[in-house]
C-alpha atoms as a PDB file:
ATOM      1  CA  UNK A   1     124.695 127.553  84.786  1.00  0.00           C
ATOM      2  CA  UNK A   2     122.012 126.350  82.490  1.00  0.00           C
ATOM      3  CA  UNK A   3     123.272 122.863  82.684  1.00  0.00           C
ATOM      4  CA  UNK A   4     123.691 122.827  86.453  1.00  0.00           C
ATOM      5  CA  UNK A   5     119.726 123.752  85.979  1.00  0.00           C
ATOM      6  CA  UNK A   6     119.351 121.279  83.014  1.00  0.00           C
ATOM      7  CA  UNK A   7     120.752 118.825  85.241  1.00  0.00           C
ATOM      8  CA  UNK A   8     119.079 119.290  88.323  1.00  0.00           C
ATOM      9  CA  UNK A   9     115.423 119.491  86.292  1.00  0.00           C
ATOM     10  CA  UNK A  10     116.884 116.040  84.994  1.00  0.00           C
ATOM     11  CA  UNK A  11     116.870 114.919  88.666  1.00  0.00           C
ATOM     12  CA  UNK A  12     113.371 115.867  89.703  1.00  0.00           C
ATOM     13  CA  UNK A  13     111.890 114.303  86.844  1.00  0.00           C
ATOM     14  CA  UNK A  14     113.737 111.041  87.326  1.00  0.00           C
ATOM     15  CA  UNK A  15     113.294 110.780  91.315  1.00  0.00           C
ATOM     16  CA  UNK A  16     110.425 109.118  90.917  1.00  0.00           C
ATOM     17  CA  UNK A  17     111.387 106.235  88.817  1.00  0.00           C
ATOM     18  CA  UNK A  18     113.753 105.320  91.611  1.00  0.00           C
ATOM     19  CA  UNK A  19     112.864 102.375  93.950  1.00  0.00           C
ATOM     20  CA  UNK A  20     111.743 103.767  96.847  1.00  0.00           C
ATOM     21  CA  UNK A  21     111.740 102.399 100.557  1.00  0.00           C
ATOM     22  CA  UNK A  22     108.410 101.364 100.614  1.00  0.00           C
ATOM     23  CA  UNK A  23     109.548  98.898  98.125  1.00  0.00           C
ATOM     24  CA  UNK A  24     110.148  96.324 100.600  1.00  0.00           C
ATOM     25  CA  UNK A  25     106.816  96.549 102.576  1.00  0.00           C
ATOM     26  CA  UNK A  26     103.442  97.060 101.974  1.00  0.00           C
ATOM     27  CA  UNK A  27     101.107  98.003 104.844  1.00  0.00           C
ATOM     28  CA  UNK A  28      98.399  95.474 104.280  1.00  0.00           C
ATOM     29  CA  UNK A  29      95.547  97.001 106.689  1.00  0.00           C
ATOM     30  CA  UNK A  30      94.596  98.409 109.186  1.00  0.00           C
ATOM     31  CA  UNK A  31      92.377  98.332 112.632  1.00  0.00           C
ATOM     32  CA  UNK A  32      92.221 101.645 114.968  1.00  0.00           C
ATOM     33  CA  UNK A  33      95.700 102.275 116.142  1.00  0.00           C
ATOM     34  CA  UNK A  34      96.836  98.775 114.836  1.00  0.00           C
ATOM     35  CA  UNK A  35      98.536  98.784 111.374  1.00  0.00           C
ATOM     36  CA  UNK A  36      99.360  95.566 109.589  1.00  0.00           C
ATOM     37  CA  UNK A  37     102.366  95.131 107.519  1.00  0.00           C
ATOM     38  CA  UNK A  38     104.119  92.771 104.915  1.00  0.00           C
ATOM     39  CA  UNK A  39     107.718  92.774 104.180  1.00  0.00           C
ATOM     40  CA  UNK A  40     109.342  91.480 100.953  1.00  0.00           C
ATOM     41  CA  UNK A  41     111.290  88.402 102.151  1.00  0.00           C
ATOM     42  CA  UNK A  42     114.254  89.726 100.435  1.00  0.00           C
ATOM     43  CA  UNK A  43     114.079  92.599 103.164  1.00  0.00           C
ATOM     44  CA  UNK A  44     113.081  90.422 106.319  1.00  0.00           C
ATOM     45  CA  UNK A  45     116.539  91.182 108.011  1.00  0.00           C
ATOM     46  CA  UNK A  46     116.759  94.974 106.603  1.00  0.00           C
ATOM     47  CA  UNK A  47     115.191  96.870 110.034  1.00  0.00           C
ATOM     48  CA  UNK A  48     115.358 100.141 108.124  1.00  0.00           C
ATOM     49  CA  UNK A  49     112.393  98.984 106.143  1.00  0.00           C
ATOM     50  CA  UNK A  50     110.556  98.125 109.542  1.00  0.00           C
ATOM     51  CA  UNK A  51     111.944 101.940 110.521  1.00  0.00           C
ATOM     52  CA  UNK A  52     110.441 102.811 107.542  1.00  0.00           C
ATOM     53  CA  UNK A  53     106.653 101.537 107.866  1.00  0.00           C
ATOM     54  CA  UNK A  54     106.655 102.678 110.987  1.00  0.00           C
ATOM     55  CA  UNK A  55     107.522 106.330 109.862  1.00  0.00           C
ATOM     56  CA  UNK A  56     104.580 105.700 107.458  1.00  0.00           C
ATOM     57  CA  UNK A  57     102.404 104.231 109.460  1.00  0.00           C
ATOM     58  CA  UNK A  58     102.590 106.102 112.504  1.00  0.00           C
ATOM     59  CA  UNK A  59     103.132 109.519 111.044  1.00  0.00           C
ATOM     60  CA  UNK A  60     101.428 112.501 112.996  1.00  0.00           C
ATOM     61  CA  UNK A  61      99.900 109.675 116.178  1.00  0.00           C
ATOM     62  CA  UNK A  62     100.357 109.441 119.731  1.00  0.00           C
ATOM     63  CA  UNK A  63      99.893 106.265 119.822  1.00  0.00           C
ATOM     64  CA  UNK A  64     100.146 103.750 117.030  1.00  0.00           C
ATOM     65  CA  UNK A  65     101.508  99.930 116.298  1.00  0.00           C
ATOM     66  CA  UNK A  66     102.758  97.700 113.678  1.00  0.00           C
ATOM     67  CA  UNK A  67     102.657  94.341 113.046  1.00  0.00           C
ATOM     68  CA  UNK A  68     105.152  92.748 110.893  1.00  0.00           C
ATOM     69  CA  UNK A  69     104.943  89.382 108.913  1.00  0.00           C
ATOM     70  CA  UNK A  70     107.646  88.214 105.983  1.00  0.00           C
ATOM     71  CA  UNK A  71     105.938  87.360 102.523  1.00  0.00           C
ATOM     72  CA  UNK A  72     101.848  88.197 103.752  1.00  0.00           C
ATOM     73  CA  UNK A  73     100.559  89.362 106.135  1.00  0.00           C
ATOM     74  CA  UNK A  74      96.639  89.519 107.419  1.00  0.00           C
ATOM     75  CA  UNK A  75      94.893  92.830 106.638  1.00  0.00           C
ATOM     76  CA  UNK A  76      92.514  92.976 110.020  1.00  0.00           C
ATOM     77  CA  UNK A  77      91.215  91.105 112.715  1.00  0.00           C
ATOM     78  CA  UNK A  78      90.839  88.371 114.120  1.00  0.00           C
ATOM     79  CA  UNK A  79      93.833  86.607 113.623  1.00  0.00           C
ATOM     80  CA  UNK A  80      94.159  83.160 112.823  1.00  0.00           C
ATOM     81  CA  UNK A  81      96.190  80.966 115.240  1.00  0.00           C
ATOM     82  CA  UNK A  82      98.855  80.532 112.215  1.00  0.00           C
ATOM     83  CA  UNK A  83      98.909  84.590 111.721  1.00  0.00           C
ATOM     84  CA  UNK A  84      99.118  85.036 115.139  1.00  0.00           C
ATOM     85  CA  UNK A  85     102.348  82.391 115.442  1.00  0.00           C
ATOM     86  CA  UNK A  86     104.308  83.500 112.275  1.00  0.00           C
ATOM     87  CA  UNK A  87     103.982  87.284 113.343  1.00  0.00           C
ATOM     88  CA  UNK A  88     107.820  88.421 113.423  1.00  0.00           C
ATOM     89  CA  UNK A  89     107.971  91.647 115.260  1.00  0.00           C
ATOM     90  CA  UNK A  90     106.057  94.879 116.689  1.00  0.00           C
ATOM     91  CA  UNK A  91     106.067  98.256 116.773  1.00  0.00           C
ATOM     92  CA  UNK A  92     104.325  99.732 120.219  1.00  0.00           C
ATOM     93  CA  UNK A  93     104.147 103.321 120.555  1.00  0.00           C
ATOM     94  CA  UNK A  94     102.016 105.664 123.114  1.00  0.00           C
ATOM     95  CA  UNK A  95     103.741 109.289 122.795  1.00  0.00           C
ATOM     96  CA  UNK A  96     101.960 110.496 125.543  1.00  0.00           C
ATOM     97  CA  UNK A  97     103.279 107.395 128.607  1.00  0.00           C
ATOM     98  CA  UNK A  98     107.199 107.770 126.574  1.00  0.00           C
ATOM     99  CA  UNK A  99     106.768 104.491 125.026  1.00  0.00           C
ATOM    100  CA  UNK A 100     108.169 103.206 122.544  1.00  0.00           C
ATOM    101  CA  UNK A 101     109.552  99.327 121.780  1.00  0.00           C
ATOM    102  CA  UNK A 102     109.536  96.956 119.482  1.00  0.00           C
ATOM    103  CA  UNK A 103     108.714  93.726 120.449  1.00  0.00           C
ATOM    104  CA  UNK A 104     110.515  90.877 118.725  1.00  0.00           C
ATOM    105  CA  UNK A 105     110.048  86.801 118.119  1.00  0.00           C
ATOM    106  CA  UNK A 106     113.423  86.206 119.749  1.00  0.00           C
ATOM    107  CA  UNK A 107     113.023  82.687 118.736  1.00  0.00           C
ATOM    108  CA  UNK A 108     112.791  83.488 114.651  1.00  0.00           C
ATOM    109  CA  UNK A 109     115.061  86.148 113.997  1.00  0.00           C
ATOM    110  CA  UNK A 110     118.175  88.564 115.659  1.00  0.00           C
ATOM    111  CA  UNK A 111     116.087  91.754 114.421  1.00  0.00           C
ATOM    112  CA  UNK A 112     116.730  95.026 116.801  1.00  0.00           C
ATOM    113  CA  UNK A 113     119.430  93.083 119.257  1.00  0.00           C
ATOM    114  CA  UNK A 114     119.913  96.196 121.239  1.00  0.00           C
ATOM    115  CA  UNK A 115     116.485  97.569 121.786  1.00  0.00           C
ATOM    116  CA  UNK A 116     114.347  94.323 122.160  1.00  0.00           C
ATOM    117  CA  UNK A 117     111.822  93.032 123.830  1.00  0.00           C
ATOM    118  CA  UNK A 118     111.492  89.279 123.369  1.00  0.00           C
ATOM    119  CA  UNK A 119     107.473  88.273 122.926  1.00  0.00           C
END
């Protein structure tokens, strides 16, 4: 029994030093319900890391979205016209009307094939 313990104090201590999801985005800024958001090119195909910034992001809102660029990504308004072209895909939610979509460049990438809206 003591080493079950041993081993599960082990555990705890060492959680932390695991990689965790955020790992492969950083949420770069922010402006009222808008969040902006970076993910690691290495992830840009992973849509459980876009799950995942939205869990962050939008945690305890109504209504909340995310923007998502690969590599960097702008940390408030205004956009430039560059910022607002290489934008990949975002997050729309209003709790309150039911919605929630993501809304995806169609054009750059396959992300979310089966609940999409092309922008």
């Amino acid at each position: 029994m003591k080493n079950v313990v041993k081993i599960i104090f082990l555990a705890a201590i060492c959680l932390p030093m695991v990689a965790t999801a955020s790992d492969g985005y950083k949420i770069t800024g922010k402006s009222g319900i808008m969040f902006f958001v970076a993910i690691k090119p290495t992830q840009k195909n992973n849509e459980d890391i876009y799950r995942l910034a939205v869990g962050e992001a939008c945690a305890g809102k109504a209504i909340c979205q995310v923007q998502y660029w690969v590599g960097n990504a702008p940390s408030g308004f205004p956009l430039t016209d560059a910022q607002v072209s290489s934008k990949l895909v975002q997050w729309q939610q209003n709790l309150n009307t039911g919605l929630r979509r993501w809304l995806v460049n169609c054009k750059k990438t396959k992300l979310f094939a089966k609940e999409r809206e092309c922008m």
